[in-house]
Every structure is written in C-alpha cells, then in structure tokens.
C-alpha atoms as a PDB file:
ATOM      1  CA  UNK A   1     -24.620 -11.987  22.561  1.00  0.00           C
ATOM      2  CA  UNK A   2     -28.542 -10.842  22.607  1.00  0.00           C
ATOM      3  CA  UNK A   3     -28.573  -6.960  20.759  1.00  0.00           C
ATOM      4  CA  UNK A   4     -30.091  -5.992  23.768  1.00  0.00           C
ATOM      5  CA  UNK A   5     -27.020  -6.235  26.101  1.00  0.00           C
ATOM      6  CA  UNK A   6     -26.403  -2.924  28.587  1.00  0.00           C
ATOM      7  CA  UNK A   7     -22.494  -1.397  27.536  1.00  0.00           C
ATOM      8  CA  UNK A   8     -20.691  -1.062  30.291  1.00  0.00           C
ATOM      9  CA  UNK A   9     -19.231   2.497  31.299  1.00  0.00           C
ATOM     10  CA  UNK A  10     -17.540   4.359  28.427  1.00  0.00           C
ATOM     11  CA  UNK A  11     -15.300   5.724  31.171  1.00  0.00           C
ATOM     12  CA  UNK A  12     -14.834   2.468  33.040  1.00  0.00           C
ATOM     13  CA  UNK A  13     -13.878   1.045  29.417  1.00  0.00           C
ATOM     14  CA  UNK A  14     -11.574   3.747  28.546  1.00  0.00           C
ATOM     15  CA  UNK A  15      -9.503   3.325  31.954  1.00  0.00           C
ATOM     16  CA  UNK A  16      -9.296  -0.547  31.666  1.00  0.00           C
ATOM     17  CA  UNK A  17      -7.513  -0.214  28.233  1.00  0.00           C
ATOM     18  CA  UNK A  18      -5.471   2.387  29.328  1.00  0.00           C
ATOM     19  CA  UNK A  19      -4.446   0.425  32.413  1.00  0.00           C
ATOM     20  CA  UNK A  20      -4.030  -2.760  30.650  1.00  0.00           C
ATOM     21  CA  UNK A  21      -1.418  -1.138  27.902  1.00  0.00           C
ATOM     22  CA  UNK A  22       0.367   0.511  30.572  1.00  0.00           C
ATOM     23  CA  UNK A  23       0.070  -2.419  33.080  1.00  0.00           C
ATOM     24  CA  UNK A  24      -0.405   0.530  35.709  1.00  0.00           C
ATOM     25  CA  UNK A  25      -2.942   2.707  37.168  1.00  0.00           C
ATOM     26  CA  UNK A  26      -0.733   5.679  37.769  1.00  0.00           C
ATOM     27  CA  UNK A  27       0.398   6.045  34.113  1.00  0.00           C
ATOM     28  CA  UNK A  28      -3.470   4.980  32.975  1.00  0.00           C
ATOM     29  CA  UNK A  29      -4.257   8.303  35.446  1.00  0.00           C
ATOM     30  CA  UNK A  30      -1.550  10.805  33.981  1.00  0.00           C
ATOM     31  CA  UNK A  31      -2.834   9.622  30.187  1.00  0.00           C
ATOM     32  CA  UNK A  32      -6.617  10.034  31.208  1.00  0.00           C
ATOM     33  CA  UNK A  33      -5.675  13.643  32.753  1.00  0.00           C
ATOM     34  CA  UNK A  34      -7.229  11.910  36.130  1.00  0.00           C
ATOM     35  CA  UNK A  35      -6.626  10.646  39.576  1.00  0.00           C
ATOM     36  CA  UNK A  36      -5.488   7.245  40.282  1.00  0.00           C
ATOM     37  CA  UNK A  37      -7.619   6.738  42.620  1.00  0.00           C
ATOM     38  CA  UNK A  38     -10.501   7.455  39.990  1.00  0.00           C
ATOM     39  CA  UNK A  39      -8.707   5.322  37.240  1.00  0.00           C
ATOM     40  CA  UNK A  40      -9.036   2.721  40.519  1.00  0.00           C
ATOM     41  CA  UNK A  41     -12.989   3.313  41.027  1.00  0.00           C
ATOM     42  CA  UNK A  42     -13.707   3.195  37.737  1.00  0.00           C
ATOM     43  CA  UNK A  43     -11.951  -0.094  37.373  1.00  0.00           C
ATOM     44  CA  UNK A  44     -13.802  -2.024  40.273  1.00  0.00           C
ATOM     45  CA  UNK A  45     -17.231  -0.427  38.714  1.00  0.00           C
ATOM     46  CA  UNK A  46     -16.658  -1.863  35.656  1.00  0.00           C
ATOM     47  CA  UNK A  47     -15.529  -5.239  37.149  1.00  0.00           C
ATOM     48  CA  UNK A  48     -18.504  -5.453  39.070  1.00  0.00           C
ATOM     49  CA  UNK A  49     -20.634  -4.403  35.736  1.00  0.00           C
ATOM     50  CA  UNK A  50     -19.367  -7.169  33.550  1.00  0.00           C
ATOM     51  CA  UNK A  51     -19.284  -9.786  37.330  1.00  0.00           C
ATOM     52  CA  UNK A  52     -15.473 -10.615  36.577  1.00  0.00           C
ATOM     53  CA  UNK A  53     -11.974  -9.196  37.293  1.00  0.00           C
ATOM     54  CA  UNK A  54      -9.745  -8.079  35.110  1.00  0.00           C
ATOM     55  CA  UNK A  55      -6.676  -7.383  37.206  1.00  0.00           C
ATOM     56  CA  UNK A  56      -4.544  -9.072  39.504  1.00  0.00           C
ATOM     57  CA  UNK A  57      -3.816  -6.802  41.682  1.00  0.00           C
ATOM     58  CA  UNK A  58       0.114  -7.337  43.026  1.00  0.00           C
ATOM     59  CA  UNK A  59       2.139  -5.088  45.538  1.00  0.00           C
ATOM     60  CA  UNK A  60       3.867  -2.813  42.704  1.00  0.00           C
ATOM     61  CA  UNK A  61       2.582  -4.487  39.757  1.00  0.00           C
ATOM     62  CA  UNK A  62      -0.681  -5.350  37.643  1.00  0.00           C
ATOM     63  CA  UNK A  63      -1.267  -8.875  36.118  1.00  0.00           C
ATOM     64  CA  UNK A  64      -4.389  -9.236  33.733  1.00  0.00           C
ATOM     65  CA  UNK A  65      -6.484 -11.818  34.254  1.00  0.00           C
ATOM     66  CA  UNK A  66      -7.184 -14.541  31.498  1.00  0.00           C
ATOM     67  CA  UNK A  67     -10.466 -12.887  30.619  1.00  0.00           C
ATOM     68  CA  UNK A  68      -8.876  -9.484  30.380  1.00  0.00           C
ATOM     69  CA  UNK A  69      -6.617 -10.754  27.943  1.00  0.00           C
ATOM     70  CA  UNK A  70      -9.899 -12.131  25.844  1.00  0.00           C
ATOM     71  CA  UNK A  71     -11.350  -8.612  26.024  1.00  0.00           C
ATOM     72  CA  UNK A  72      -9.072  -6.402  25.536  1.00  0.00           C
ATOM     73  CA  UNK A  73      -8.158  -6.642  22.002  1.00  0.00           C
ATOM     74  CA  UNK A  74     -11.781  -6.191  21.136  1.00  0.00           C
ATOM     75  CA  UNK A  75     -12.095  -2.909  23.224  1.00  0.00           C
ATOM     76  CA  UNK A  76      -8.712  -1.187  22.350  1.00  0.00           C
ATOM     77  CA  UNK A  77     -10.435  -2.352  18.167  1.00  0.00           C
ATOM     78  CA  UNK A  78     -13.823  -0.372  19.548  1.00  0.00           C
ATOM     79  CA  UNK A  79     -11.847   3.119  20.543  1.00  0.00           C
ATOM     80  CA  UNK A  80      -9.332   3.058  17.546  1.00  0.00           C
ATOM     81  CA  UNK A  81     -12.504   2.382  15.182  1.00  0.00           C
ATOM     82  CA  UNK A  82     -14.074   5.467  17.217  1.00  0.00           C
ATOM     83  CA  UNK A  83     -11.242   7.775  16.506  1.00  0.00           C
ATOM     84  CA  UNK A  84     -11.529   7.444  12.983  1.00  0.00           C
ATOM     85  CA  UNK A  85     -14.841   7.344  12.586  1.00  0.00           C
ATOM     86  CA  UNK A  86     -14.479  11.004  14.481  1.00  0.00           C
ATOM     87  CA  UNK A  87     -11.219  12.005  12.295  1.00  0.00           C
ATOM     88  CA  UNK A  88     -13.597  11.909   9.333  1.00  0.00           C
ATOM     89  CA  UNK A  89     -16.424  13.453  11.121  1.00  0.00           C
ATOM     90  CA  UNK A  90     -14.869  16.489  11.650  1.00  0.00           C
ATOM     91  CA  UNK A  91     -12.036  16.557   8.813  1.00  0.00           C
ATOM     92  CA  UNK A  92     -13.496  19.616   7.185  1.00  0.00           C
ATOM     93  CA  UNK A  93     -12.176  19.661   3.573  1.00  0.00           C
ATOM     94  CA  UNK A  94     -12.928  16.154   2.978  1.00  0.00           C
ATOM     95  CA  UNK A  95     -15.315  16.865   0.247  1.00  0.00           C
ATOM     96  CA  UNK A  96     -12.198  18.470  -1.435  1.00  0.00           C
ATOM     97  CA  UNK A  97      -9.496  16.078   0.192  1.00  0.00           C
ATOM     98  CA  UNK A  98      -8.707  13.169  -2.544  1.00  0.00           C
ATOM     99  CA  UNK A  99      -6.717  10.147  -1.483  1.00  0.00           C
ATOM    100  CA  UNK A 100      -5.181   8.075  -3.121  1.00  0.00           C
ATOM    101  CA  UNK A 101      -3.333   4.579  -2.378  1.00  0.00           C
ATOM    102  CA  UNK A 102      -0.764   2.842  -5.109  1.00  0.00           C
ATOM    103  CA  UNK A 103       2.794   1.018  -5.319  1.00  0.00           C
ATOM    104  CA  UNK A 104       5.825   2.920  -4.837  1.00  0.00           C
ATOM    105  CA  UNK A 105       7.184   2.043  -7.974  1.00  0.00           C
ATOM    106  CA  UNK A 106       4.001   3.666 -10.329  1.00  0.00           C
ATOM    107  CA  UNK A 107       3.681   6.285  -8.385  1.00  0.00           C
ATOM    108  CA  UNK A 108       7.282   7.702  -8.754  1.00  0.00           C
ATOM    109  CA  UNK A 109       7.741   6.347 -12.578  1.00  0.00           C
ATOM    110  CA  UNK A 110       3.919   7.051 -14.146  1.00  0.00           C
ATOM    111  CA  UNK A 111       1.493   8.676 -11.549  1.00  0.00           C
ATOM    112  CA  UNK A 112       2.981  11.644 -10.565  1.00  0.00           C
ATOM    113  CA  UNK A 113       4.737  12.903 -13.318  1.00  0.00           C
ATOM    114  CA  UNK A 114       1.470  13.495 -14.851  1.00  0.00           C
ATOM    115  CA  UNK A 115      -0.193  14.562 -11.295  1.00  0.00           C
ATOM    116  CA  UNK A 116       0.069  18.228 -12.142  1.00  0.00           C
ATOM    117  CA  UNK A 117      -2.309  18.218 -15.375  1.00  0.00           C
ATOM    118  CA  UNK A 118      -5.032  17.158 -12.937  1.00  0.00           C
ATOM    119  CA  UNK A 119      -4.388  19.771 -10.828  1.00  0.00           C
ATOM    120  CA  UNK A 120      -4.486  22.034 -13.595  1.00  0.00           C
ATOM    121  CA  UNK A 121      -7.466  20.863 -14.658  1.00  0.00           C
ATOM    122  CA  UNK A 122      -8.860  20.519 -11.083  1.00  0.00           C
ATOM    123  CA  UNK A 123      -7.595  23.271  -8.669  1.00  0.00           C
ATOM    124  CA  UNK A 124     -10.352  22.501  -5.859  1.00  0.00           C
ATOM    125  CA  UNK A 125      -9.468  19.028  -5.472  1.00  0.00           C
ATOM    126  CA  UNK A 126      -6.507  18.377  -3.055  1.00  0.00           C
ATOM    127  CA  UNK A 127      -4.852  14.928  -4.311  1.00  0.00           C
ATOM    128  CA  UNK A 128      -2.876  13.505  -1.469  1.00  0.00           C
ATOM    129  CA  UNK A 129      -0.792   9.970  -2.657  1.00  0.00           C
ATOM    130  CA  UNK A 130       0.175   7.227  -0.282  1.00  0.00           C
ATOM    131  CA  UNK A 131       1.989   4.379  -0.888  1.00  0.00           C
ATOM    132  CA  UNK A 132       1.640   1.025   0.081  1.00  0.00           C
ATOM    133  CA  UNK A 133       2.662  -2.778  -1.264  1.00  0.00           C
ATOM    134  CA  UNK A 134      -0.595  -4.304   0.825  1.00  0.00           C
ATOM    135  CA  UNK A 135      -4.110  -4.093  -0.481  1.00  0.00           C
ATOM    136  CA  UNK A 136      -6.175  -0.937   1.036  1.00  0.00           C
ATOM    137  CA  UNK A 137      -9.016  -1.955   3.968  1.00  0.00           C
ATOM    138  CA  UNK A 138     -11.673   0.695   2.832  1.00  0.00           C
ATOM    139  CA  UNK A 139     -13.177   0.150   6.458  1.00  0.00           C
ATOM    140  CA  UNK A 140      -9.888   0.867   8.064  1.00  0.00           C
ATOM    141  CA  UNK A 141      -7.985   3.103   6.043  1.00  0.00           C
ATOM    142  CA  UNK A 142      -8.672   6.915   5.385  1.00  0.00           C
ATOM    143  CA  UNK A 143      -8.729   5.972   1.564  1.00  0.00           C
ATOM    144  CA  UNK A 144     -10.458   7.191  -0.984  1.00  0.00           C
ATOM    145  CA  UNK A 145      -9.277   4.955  -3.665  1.00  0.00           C
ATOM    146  CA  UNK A 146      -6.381   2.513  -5.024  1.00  0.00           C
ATOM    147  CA  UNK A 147      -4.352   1.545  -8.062  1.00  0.00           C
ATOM    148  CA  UNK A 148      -3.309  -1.908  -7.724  1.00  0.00           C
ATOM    149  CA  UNK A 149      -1.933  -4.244  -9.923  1.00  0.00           C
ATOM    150  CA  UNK A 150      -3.737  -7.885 -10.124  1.00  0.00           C
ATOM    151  CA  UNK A 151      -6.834  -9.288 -12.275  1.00  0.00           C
ATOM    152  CA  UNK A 152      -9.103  -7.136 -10.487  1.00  0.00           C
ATOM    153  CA  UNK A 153     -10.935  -9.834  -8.670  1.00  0.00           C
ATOM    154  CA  UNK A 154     -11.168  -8.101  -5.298  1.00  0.00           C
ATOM    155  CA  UNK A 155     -14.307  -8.687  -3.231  1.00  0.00           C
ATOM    156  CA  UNK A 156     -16.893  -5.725  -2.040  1.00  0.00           C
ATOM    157  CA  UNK A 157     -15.345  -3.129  -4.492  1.00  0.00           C
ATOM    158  CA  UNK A 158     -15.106  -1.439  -7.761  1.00  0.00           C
ATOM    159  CA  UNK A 159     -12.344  -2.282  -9.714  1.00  0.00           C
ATOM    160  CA  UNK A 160     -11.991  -0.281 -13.372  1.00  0.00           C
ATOM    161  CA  UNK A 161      -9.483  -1.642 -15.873  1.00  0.00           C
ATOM    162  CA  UNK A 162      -7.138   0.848 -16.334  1.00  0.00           C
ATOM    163  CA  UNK A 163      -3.901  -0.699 -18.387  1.00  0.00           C
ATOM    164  CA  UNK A 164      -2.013  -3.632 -19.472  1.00  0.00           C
ATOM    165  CA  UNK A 165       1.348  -4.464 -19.131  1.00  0.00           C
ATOM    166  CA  UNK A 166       4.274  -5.393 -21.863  1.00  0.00           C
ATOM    167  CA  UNK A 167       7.771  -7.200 -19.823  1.00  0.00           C
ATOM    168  CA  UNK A 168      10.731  -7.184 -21.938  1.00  0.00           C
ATOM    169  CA  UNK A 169      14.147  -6.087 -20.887  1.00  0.00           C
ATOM    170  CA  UNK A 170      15.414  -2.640 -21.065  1.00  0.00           C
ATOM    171  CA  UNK A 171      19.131  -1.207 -20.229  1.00  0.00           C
ATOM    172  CA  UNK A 172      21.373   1.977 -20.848  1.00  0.00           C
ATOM    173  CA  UNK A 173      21.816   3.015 -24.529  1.00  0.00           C
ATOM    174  CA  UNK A 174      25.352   2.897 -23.730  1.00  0.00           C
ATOM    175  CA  UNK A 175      25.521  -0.595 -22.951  1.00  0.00           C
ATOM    176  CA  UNK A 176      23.889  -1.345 -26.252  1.00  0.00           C
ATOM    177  CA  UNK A 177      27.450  -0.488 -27.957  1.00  0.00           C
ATOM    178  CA  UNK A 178      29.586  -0.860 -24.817  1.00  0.00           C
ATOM    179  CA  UNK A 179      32.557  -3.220 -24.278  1.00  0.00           C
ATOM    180  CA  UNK A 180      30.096  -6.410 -24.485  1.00  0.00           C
ATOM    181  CA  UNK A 181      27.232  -5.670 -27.332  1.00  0.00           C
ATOM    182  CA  UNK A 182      23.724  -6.160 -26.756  1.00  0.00           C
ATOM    183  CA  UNK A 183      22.947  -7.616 -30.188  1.00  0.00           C
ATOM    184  CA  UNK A 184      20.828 -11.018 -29.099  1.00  0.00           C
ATOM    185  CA  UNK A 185      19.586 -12.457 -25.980  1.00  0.00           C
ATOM    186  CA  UNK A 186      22.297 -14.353 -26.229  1.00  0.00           C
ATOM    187  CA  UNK A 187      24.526 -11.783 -24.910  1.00  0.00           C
ATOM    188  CA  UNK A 188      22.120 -11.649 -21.590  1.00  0.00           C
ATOM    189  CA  UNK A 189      25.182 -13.968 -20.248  1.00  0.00           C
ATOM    190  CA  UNK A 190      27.620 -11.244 -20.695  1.00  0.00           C
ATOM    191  CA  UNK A 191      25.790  -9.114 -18.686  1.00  0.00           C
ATOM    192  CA  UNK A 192      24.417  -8.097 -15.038  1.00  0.00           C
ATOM    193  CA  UNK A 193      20.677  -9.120 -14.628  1.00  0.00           C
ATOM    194  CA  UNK A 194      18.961  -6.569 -12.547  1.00  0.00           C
ATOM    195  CA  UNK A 195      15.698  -8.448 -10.180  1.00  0.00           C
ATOM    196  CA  UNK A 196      13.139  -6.849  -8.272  1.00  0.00           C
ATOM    197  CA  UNK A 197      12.010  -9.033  -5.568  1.00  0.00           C
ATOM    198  CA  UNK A 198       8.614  -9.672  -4.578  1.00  0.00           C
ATOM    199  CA  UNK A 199       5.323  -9.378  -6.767  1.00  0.00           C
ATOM    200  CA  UNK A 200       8.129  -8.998 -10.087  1.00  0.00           C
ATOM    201  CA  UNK A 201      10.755 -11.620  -8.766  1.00  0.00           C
ATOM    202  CA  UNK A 202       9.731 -14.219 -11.424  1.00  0.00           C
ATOM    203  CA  UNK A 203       9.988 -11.199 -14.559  1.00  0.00           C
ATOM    204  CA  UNK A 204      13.411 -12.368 -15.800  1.00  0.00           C
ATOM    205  CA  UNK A 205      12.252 -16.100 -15.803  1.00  0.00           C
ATOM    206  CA  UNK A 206       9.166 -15.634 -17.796  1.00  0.00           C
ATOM    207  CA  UNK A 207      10.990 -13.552 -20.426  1.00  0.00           C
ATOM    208  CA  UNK A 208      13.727 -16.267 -21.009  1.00  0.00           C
ATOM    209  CA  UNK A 209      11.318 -18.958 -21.389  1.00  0.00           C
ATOM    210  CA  UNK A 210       9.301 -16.863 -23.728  1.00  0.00           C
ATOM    211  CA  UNK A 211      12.528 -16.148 -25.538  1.00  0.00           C
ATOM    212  CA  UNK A 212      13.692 -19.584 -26.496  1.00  0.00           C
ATOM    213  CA  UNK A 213      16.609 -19.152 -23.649  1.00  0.00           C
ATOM    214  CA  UNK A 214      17.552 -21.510 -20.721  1.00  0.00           C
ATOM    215  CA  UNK A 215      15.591 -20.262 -17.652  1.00  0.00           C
ATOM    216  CA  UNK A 216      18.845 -20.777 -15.375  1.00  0.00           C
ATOM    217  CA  UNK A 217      20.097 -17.776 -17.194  1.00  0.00           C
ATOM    218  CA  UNK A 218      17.706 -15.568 -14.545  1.00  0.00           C
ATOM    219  CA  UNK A 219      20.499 -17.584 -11.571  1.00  0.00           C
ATOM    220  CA  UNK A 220      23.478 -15.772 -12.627  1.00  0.00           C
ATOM    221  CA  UNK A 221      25.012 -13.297 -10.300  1.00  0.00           C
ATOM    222  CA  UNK A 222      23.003 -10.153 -10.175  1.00  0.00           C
ATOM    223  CA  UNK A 223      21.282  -6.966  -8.533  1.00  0.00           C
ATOM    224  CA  UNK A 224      17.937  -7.100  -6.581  1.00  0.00           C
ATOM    225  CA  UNK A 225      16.013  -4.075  -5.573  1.00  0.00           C
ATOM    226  CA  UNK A 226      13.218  -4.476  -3.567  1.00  0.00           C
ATOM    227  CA  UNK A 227      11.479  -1.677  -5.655  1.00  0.00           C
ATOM    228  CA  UNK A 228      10.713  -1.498  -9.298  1.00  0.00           C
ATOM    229  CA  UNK A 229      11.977   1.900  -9.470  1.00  0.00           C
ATOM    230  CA  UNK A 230      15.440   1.559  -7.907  1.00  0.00           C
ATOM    231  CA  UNK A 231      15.674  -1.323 -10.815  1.00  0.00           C
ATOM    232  CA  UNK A 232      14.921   1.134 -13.173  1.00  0.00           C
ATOM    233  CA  UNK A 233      17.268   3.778 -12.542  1.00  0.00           C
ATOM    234  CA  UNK A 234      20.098   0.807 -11.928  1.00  0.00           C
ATOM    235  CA  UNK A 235      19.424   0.389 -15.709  1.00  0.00           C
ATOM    236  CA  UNK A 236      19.487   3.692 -16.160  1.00  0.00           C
ATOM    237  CA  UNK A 237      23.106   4.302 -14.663  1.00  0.00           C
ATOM    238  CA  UNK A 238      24.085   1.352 -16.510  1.00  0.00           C
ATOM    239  CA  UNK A 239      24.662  -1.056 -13.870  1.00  0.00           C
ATOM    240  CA  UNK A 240      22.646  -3.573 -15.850  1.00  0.00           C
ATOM    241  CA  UNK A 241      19.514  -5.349 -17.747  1.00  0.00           C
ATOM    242  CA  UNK A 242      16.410  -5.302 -16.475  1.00  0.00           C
ATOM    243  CA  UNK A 243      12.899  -6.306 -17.188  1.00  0.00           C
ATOM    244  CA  UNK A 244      10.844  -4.027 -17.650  1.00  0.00           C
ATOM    245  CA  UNK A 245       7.357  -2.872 -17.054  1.00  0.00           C
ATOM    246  CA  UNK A 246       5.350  -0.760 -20.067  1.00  0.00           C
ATOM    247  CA  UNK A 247       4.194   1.509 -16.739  1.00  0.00           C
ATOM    248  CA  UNK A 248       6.845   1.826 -15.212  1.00  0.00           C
ATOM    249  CA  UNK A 249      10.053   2.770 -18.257  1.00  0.00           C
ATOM    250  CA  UNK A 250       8.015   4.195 -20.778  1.00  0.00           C
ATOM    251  CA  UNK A 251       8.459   7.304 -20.575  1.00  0.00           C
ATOM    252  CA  UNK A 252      12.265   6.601 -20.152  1.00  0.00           C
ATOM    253  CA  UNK A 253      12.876   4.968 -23.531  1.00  0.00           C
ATOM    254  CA  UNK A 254      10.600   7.852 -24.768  1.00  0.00           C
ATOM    255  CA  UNK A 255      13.202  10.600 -23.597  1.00  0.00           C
ATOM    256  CA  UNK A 256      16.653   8.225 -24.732  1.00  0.00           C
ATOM    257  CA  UNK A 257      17.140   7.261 -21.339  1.00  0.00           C
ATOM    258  CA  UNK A 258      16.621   3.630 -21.785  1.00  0.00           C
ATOM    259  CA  UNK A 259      16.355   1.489 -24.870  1.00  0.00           C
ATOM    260  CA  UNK A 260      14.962  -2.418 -25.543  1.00  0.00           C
ATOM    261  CA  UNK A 261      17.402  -4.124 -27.358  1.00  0.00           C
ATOM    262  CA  UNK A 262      15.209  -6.980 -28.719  1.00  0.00           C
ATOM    263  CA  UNK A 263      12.358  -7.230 -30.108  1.00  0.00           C
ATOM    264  CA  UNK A 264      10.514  -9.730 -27.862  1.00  0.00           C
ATOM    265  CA  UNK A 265       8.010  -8.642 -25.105  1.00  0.00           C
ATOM    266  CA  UNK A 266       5.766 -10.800 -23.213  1.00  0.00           C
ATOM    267  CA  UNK A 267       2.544  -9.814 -22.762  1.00  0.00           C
ATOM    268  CA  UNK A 268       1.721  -9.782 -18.380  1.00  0.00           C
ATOM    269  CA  UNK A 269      -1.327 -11.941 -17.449  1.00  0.00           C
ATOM    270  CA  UNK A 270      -2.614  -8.931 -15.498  1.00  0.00           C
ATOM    271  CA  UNK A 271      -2.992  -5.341 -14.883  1.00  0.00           C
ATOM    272  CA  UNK A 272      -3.646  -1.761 -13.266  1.00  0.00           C
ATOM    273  CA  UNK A 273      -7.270  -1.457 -11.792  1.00  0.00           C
ATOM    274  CA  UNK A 274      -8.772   1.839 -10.256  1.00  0.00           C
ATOM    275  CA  UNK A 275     -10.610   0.122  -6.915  1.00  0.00           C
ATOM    276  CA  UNK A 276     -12.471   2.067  -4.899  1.00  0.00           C
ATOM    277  CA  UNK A 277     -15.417   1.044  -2.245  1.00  0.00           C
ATOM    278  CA  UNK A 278     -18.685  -0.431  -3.753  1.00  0.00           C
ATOM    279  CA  UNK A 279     -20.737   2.108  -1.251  1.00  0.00           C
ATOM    280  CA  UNK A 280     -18.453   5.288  -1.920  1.00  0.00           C
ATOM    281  CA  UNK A 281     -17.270   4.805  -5.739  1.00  0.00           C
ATOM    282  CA  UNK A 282     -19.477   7.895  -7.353  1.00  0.00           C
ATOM    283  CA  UNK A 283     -18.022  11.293  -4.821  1.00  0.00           C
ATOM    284  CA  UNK A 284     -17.720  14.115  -7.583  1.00  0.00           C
ATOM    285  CA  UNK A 285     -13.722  14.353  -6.189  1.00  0.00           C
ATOM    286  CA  UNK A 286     -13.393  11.068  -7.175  1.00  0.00           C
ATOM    287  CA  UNK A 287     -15.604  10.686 -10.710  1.00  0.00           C
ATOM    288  CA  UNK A 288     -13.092  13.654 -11.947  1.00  0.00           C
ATOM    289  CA  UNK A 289      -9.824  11.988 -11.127  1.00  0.00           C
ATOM    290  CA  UNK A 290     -11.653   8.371 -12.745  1.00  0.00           C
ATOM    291  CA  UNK A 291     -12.260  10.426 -15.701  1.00  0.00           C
ATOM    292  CA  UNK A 292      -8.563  11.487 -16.048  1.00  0.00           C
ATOM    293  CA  UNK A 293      -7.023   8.280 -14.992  1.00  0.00           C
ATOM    294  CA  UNK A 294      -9.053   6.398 -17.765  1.00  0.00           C
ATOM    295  CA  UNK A 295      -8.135   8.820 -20.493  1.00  0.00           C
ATOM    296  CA  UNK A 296      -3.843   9.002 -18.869  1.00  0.00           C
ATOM    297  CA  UNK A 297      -4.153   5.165 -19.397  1.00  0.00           C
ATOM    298  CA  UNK A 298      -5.185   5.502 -23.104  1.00  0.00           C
ATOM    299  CA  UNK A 299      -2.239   8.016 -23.538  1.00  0.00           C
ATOM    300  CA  UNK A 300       0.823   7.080 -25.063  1.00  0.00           C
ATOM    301  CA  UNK A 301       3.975   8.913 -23.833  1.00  0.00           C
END
C-alpha cells in the first residue's frame, strides 16, 4: 500500500469494530455513548470510503462480509496499540514506576525476599513484579524489564548475565534419617521423586545420568507440580526428593530447611539474564535496580 493512502474516518473505524465484535449496531451505539442510527451513518460512510461492504445486513442480525473479516483484526490491533501507547502517555509516575517481568518460581524463592533492600536503598523507585512463563513483547507489554532463564540469545534486546545454575536433589532433613535413609543415590528407589513439569521436566533425568544411575529411575511413581516452588516446599514438608535449582532452594538449605544428601550436582547449560529493550536499557530507574541485581547475583546466602 503507497504511504500516501487517505485513512478512512477515525469515527467510521471505531464504529465498524465495535459493530463487528458485537455483531450489532444497537450494542456498537450504547458502547460508543451514540445513536444507532449514527453508528449506521458512520458505517455506510466508511463503506463507501474504502468502495466495499462490510456487513450483510439481515432482518435482526449482522453477517460480516469476507473482506470485513480480512480487516478487522488489523483495525481492532490499530486501537488496542493506541490505548497503550496513550496509557503510557499519560501514566504520570512512570519515570518512578519500575516493572519488572520473571517466573513465578524466582520470584517467590530468590527475588523478593531480597526486594526490600532495594527499596531501602531506593525509596523513589516504585518496583512493581509480574509474573509470567512466556517471554516479554517489549512493544506490547507495559514492561520495563525481564529475568528469564535461557542462554541469553534473544533478538533486539539486552540481555546481562546474571547467574548460573547448580541441579542436584534436595529433600527434608528429616527424611535424611527417616524410616528409609538417604545415604546413596541408590536409595532414590525408596523414595518419592518430586517433577516439575515444563521448562524443568527433564531435571531428574539429567541428574541420574550424571550420577552413574539408570535414567528409568526418573519413571517411578511420583509428584509433579507445575511450579518450581510448589516442588520446593513438597520437599520441604517432606513429601519427597526433588531436584533442585541453586536459585531457587538456597536460601532453604541455608536456614536447615532443606539439605542435599549427595555430593553430586550437575552444572545447568544455562542461566538467569537481566533483558531489557535495546532502545530503553539505560532509564536511571532501571540502571539502579541493574546495579543491585548484578551485585544480589554475586551474593551468597
């Protein structure tokens, strides 16, 4: 399409895709705060604008037309990429509004435990966490930054190492000594293996291998989580082994909660990256909490 092409009626666009998601001028009227018969007008102007229709027009009932079908998804993209674009415009502590995207699972067993020494350190910067298991679309989502877990090849972005990963299994002191001892991997059989599906389903396999043991061992009847936290605090309560993650039970075994009763850990392949957009990495609001986050990873617990 030449750049030079006239846009058709902001008004005239804004009824069609409320028309087209309601399938009805009446409730594309009450939305609008207008008439029908205006939603109706503005409808045939822009039909005669573009020289196509885009409704069927039925006796109680609106049909789009094939073309309507084509067009609307880019339209209804078009206002939703307005009302963020406006949402930021106007968001009025943004310079002082950080946000932050990461996993579930480091968020509630590394990130914010330590949360409040930045905020200590940085009272005028308001850290807001989401959490998410899909990589961040800086050009979509009101994000100011990410932790993410990977080998922090991710196209049009920044990506800072932050830490490495240990996996090696982890469980209840008190299963250590219980009924059935923990004193080899051998003793893995005697036990319930605790999974967390997804990105860590393939944790317990790894280990065995690395270990010398039969991989099959991983197949026995178990517990899966779908989070790496609820695995966690299952080997906490002492429902079972688990793998885990330097990030994520560290500071457990640090406080007696958990223990590793061998001595083998497998180094992971990857690790935690800072990412942030290429064209919006350097905000002061987000230097400061870089700063931190480098020096937390350096920390032992």
């Amino acid at each position: 399409m030449p750049t030079n092409t006239r846009l058709p009626s902001l008004n005239g666009l804004r009824a069609f895709e409320a028309a087209a998601r309601h399938l009805s001028f009446t409730l594309a009227a009450s939305e609008l705060n207008v008439t029908q018969t205006a939603i109706s007008h503005q409808i045939r102007r822009l039909e005669e604008e573009l020289g196509l229709r885009l409704f069927i027009r039925k006796n109680r009932a609106l049909e789009l037309t094939q073309e309507a079908r084509d067009y609307l998804p880019g339209v209804r993209a078009a206002f939703n990429d307005l009302r963020l674009a406006t949402e930021r415009l106007l968001r009025k502590d943004d310079g002082h509004v950080l946000t932050v995207s990461t996993l579930a699972s480091l968020a509630a067993k590394w990130l914010l435990p330590r949360l409040s020494a930045f905020q200590e350190s940085h009272p005028g910067i308001d850290v807001r966490i989401t959490t998410s298991p899909s990589l961040v679309d800086f050009r979509r989502d009101d994000v100011d930054a990410a932790i993410r877990y990977g080998r922090g090849q991710w196209p049009g972005v920044r990506a800072e190492w932050l830490m490495a990963d240990e996996l090696f299994p982890v469980c209840s002191p008190a299963l250590v000594d219980g009924a059935k001892p923990l004193r080899s991997p051998e003793d893995l059989r005697d036990h319930v293996l605790l999974h967390t599906s997804n990105t860590n389903s393939d944790d317990w396999r790894l280990w065995l291998t690395a270990a010398g043991l039969p991989a099959d061992i991983s197949k026995q009847p178990g517990v899966t989580f779908d989070l790496m936290f609820m695995t966690v605090q299952a080997a906490i309560d002492g429902i079972g082994v688990a793998v885990g993650r330097t990030s994520y039970v560290q500071d457990d075994i640090a406080k007696g909660r958990l223990v590793a009763p061998f001595r083998i850990a497998l180094p992971a392949d990857a690790g935690f990256y800072l990412v942030s957009p290429e064209a919006r990495a350097d905000p002061p609001k987000l230097a400061a909490f870089r700063q931190w986050l480098a020096g937390l990873a350096r920390t032992k617990p």
